[in-house]
PDB file of N, CA and C in Angstrom:
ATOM      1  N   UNK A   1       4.065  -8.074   8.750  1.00  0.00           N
ATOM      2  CA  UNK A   1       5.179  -7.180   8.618  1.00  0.00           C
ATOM      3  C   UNK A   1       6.189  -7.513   9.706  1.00  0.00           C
ATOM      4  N   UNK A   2       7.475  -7.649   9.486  1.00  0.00           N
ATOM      5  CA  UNK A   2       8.046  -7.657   9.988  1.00  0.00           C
ATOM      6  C   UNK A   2       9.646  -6.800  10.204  1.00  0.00           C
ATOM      7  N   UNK A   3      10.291  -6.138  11.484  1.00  0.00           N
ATOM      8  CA  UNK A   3      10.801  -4.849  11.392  1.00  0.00           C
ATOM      9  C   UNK A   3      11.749  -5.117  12.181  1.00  0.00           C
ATOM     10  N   UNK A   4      13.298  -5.222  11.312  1.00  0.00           N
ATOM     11  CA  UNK A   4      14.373  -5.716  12.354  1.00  0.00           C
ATOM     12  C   UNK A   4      15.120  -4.503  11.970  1.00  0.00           C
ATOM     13  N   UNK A   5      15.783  -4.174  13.782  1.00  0.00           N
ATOM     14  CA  UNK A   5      16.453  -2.990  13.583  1.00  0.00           C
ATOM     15  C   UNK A   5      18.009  -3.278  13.793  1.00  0.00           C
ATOM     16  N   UNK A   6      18.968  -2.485  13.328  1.00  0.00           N
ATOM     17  CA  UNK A   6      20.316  -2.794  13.515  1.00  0.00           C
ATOM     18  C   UNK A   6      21.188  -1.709  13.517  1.00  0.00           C
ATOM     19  N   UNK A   7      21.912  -1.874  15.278  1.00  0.00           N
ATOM     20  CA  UNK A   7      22.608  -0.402  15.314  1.00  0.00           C
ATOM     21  C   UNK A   7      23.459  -0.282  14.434  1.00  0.00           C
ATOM     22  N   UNK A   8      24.005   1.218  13.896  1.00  0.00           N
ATOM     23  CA  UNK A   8      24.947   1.074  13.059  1.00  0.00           C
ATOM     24  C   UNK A   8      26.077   2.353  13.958  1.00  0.00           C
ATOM     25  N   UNK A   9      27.281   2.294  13.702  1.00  0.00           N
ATOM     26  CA  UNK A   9      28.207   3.277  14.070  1.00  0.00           C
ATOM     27  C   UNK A   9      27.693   4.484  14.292  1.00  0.00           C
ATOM     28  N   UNK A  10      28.380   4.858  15.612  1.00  0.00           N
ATOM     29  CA  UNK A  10      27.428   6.460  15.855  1.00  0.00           C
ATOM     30  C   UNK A  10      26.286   6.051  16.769  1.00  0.00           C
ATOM     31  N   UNK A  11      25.577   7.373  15.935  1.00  0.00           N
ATOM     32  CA  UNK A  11      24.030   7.303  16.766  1.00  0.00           C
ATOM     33  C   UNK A  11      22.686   7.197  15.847  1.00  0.00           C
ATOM     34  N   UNK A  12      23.612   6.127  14.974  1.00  0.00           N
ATOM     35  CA  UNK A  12      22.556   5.629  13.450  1.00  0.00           C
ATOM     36  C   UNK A  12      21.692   4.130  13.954  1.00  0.00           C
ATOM     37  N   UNK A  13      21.129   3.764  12.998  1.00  0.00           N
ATOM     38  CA  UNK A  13      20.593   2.776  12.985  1.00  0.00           C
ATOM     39  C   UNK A  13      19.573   2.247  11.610  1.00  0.00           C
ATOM     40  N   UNK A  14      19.613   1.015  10.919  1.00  0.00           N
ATOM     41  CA  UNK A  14      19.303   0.601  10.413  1.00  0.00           C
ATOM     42  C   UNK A  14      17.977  -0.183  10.573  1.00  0.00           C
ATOM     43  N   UNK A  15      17.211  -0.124   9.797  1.00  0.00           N
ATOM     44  CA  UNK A  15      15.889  -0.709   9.746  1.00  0.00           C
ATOM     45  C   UNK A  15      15.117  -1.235   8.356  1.00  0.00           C
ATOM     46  N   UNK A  16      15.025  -3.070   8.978  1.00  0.00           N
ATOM     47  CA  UNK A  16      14.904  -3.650   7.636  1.00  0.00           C
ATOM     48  C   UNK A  16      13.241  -3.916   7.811  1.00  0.00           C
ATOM     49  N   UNK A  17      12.260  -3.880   6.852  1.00  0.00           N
ATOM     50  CA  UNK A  17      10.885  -4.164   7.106  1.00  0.00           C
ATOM     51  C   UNK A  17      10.803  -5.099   6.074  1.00  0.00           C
ATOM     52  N   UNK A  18      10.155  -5.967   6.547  1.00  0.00           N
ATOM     53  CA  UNK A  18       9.975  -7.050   5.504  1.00  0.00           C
ATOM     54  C   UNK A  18       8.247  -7.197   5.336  1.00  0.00           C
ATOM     55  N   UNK A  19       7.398  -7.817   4.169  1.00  0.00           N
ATOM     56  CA  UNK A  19       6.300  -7.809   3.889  1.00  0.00           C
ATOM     57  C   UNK A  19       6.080  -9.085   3.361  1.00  0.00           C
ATOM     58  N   UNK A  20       5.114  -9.900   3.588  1.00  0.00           N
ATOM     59  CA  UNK A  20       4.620 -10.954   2.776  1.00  0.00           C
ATOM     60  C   UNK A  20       4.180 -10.956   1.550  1.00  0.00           C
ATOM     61  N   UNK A  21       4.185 -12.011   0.994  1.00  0.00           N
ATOM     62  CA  UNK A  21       3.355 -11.489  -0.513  1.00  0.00           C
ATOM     63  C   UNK A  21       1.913 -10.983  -0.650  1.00  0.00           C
ATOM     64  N   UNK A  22       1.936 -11.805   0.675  1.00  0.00           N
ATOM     65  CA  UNK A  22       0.071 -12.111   0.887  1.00  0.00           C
ATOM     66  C   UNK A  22      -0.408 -10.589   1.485  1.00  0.00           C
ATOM     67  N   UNK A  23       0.986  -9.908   2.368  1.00  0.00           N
ATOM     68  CA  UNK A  23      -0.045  -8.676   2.604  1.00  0.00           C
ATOM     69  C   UNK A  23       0.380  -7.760   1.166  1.00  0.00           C
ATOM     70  N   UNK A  24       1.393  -7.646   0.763  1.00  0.00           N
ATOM     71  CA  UNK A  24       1.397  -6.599  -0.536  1.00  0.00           C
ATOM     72  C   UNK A  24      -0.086  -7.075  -1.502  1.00  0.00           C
ATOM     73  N   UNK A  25      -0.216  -8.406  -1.648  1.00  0.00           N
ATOM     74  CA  UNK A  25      -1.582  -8.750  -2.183  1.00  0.00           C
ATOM     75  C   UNK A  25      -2.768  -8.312  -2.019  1.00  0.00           C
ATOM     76  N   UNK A  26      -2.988  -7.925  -0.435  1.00  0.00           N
ATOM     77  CA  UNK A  26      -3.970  -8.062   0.069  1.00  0.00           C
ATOM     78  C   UNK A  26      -4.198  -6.524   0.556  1.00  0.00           C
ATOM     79  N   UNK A  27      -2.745  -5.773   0.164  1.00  0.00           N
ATOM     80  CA  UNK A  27      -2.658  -4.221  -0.020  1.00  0.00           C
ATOM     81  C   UNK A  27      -3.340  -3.723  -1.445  1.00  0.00           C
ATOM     82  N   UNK A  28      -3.143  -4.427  -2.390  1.00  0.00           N
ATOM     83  CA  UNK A  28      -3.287  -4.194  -3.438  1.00  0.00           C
ATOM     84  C   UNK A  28      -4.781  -3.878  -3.855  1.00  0.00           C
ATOM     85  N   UNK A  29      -4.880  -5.220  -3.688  1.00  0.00           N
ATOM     86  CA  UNK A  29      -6.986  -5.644  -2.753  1.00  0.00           C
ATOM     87  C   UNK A  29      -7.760  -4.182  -2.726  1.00  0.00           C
ATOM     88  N   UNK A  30      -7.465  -3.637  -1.415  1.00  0.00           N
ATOM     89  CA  UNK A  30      -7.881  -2.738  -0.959  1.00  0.00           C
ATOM     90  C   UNK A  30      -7.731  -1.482  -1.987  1.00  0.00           C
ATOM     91  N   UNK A  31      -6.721  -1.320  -2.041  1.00  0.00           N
ATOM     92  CA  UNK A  31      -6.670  -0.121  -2.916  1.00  0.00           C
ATOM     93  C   UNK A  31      -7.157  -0.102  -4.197  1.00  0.00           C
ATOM     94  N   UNK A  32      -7.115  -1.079  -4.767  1.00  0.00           N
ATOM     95  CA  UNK A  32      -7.677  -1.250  -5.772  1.00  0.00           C
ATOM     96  C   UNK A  32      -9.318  -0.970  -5.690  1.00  0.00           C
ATOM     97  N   UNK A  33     -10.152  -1.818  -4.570  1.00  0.00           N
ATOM     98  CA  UNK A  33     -11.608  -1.282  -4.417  1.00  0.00           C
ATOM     99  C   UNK A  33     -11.917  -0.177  -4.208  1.00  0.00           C
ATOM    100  N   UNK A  34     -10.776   0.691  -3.490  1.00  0.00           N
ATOM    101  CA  UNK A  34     -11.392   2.250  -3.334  1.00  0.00           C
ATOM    102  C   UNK A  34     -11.536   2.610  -4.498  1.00  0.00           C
ATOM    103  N   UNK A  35     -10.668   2.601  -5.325  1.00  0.00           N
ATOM    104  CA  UNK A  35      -9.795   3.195  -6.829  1.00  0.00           C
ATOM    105  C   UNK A  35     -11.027   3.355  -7.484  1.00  0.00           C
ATOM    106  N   UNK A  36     -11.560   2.145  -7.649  1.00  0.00           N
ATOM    107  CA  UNK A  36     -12.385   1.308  -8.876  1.00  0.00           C
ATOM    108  C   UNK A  36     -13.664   1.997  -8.534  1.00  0.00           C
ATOM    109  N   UNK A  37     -14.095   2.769  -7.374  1.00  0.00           N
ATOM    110  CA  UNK A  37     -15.252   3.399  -6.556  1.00  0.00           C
ATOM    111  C   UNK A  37     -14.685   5.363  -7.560  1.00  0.00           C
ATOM    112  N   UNK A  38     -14.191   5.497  -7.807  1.00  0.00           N
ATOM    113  CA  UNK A  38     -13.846   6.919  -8.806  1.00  0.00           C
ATOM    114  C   UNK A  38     -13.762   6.793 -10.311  1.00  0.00           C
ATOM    115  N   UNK A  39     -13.805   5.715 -10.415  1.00  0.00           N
ATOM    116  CA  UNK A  39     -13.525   5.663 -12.360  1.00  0.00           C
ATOM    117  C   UNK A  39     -15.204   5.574 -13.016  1.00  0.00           C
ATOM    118  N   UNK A  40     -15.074   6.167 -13.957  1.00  0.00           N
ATOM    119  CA  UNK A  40     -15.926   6.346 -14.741  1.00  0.00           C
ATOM    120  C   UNK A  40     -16.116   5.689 -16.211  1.00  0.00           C
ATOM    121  N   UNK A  41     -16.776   4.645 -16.225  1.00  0.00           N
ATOM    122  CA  UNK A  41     -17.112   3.602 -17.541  1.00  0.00           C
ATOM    123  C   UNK A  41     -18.747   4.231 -18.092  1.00  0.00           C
ATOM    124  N   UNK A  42     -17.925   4.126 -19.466  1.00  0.00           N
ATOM    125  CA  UNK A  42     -19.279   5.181 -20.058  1.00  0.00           C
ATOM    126  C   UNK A  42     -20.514   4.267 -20.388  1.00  0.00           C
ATOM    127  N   UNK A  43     -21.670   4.333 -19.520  1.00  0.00           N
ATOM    128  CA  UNK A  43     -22.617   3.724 -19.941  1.00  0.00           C
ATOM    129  C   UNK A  43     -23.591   3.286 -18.483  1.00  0.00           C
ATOM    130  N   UNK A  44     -21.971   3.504 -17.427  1.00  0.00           N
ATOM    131  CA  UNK A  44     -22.618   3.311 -16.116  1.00  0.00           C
ATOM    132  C   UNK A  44     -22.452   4.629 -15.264  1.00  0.00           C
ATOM    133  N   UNK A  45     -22.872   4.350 -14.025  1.00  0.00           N
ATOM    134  CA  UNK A  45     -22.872   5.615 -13.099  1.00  0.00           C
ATOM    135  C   UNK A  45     -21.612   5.751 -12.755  1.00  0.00           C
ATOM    136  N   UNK A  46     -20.988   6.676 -11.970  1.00  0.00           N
ATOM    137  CA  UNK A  46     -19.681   6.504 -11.562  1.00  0.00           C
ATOM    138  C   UNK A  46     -19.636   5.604  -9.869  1.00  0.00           C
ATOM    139  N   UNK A  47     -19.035   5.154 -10.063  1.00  0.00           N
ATOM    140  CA  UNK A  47     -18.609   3.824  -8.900  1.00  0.00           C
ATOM    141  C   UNK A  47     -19.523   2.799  -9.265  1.00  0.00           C
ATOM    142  N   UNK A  48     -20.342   2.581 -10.232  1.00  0.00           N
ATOM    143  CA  UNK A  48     -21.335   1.395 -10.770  1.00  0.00           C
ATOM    144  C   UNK A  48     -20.729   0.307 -11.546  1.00  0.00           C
ATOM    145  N   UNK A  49     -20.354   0.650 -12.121  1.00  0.00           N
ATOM    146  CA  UNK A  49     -19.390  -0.605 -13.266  1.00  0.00           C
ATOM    147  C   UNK A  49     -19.012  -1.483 -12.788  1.00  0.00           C
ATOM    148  N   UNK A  50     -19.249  -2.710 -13.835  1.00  0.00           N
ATOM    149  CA  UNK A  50     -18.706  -3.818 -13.002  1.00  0.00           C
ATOM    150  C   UNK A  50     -17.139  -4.013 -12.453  1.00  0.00           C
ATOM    151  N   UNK A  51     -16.954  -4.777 -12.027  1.00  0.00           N
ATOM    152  CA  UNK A  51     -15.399  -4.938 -11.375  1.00  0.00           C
ATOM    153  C   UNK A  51     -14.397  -4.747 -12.392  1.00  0.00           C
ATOM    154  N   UNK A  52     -14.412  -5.747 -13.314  1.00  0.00           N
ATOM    155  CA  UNK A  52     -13.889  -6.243 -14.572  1.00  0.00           C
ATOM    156  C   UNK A  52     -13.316  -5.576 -15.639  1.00  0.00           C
ATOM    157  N   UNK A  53     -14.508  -4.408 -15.461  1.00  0.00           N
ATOM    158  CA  UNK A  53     -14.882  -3.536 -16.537  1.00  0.00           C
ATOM    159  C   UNK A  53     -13.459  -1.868 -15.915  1.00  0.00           C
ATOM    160  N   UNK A  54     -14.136  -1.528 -14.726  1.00  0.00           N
ATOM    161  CA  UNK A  54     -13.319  -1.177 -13.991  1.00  0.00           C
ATOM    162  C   UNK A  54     -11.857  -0.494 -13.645  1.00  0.00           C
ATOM    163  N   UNK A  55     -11.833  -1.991 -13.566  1.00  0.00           N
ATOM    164  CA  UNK A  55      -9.769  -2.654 -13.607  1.00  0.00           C
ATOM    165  C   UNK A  55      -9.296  -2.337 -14.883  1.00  0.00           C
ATOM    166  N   UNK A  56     -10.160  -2.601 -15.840  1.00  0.00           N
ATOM    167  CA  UNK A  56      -9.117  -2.362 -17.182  1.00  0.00           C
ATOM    168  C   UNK A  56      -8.645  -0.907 -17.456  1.00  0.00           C
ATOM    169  N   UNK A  57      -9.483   0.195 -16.658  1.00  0.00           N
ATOM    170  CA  UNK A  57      -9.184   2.018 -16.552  1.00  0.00           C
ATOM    171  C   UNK A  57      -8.038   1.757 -15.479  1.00  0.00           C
ATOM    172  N   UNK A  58      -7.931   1.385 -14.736  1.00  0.00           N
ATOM    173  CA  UNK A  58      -6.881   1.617 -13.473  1.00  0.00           C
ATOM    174  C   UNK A  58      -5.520   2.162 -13.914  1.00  0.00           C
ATOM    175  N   UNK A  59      -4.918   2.750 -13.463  1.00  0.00           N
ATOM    176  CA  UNK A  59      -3.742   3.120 -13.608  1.00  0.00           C
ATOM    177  C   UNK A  59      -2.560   2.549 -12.897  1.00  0.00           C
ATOM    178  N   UNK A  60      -2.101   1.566 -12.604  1.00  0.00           N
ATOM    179  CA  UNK A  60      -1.634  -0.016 -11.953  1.00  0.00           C
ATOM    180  C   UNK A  60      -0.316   0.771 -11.409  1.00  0.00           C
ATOM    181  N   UNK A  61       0.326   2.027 -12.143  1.00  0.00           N
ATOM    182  CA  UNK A  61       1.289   2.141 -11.463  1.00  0.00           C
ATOM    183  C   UNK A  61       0.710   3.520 -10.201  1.00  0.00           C
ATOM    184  N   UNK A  62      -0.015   3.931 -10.411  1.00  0.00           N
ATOM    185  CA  UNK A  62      -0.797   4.640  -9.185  1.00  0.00           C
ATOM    186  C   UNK A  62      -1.048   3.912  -8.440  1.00  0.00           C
ATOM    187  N   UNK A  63      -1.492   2.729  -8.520  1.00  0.00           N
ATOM    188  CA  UNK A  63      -2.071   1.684  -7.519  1.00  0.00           C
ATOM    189  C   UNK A  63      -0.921   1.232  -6.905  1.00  0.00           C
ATOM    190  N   UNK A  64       0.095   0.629  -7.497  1.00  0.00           N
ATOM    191  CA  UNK A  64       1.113   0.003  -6.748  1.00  0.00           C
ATOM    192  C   UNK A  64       2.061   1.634  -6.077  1.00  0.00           C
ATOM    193  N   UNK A  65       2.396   2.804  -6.418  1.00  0.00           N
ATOM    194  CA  UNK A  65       3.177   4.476  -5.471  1.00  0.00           C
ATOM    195  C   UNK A  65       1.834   4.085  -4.103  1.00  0.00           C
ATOM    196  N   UNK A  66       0.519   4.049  -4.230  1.00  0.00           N
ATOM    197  CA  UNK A  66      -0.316   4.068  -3.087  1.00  0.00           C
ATOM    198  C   UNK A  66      -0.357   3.015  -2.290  1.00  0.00           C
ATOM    199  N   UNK A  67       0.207   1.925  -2.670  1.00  0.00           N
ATOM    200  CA  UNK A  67       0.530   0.605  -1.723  1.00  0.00           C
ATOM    201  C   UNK A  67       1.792   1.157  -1.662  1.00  0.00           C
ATOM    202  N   UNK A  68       2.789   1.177  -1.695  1.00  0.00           N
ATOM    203  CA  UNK A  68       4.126   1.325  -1.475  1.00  0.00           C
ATOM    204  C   UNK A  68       4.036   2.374   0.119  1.00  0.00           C
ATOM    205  N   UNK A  69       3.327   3.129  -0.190  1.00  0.00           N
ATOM    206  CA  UNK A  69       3.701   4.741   0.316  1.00  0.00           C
ATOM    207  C   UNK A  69       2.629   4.159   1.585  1.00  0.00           C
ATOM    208  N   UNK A  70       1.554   3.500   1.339  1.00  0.00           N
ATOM    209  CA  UNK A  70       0.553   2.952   2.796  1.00  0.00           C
ATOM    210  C   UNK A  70       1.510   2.079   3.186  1.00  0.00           C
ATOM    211  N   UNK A  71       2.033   1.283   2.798  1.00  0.00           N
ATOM    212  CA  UNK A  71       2.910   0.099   3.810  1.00  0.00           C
ATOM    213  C   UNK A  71       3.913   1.103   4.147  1.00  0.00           C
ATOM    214  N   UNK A  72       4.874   2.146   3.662  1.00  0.00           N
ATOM    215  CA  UNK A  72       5.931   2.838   4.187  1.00  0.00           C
ATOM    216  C   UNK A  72       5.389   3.533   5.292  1.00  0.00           C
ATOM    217  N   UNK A  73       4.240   4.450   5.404  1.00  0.00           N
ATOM    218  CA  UNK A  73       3.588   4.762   6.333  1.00  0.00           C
ATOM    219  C   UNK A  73       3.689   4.065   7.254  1.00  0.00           C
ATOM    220  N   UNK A  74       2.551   2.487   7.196  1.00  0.00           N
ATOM    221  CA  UNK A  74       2.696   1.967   8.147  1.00  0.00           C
ATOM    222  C   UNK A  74       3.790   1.602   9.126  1.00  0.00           C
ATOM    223  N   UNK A  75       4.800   1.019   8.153  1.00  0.00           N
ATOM    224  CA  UNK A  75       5.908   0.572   8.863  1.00  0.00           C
ATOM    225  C   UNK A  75       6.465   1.553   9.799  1.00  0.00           C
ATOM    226  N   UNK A  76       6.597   3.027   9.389  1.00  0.00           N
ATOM    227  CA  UNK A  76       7.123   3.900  10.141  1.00  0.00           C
ATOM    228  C   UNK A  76       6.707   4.425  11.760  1.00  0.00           C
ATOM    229  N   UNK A  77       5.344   3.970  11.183  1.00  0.00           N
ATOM    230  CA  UNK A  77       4.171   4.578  12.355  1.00  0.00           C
ATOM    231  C   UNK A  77       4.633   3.348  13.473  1.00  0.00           C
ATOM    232  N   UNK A  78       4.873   2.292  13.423  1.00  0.00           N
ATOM    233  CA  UNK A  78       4.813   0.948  13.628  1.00  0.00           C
ATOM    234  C   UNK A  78       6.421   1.062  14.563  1.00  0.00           C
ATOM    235  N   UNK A  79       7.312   1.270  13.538  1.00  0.00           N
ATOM    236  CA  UNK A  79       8.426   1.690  14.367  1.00  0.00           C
ATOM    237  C   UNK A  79       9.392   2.728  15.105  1.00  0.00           C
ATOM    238  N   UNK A  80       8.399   3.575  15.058  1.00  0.00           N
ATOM    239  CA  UNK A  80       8.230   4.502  15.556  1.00  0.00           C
ATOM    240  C   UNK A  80       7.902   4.501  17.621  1.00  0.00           C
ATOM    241  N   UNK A  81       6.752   3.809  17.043  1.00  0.00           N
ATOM    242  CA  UNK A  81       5.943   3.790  18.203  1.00  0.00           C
ATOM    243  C   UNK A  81       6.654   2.511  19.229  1.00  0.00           C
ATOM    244  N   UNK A  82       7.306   1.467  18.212  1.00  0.00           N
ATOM    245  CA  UNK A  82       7.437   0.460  19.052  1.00  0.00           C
ATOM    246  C   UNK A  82       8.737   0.370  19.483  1.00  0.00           C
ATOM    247  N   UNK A  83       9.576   1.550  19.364  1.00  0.00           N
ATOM    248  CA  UNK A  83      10.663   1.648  19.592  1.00  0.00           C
ATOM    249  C   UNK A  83      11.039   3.250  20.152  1.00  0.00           C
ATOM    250  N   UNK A  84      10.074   3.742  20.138  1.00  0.00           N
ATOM    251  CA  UNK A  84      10.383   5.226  21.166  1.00  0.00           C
ATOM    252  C   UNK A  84      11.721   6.161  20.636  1.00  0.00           C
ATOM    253  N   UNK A  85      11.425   6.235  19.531  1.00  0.00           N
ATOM    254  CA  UNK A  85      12.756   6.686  18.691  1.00  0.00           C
ATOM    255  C   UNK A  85      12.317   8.197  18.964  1.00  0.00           C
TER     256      UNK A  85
END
C-alpha cells in the first residue's frame, strides 16, 4: 500500500492510496476463506465442503464491499497514525 498525501488550499488535504493487484488478490484470498467457513452445501457439515463446491454459493459482490471496506479501514488506520492528523 502505498499513501501519498497532498496539501490542498486551506486547511484540506488530499490523500491518494494506492494498492497492488497482488494485495487486492491476496485480500480477496482471505476473505474469501473466512466466507467459505459459513456457507452451507447440502450434503456436508457447515464449514466442511469442499473449496470448489463452496465458491460457487459465495456472494462475490459481498466479498469484494468486505475487501474494499478492510483495505479502506486499513489505509485510514495507517494514515492516520502515520501522520498525526
Amino acid at each position: 500500500m502505498e499513501i501519498k498525501i497532498n496539501k490542498q488550499p486551506g486547511n484540506s488535504y488530499q490523500a491518494v492510496v494506492t494498492y497492488t493487484a497482488e494485495q487486492y488478490k491476496d485480500s480477496i484470498k482471505k476473505v474469501k476463506d473466512v466466507a467459505i467457513k459459513d456457507i452451507e452445501v447440502d450434503g456436508f457439515r457447515k464449514g466442511h465442503a469442499p473449496k470448489e463446491m463452496a465458491e460457487k454459493k459465495l456472494d462475490m459482490e459481498k466479498v469484494r464491499g468486505t475487501v474494499l471496506n478492510t483495505m479502506f479501514n486499513e489505509s485510514m488506520k495507517r494514515l492516520l497514525t502515520e501522520n498525526r492528523f
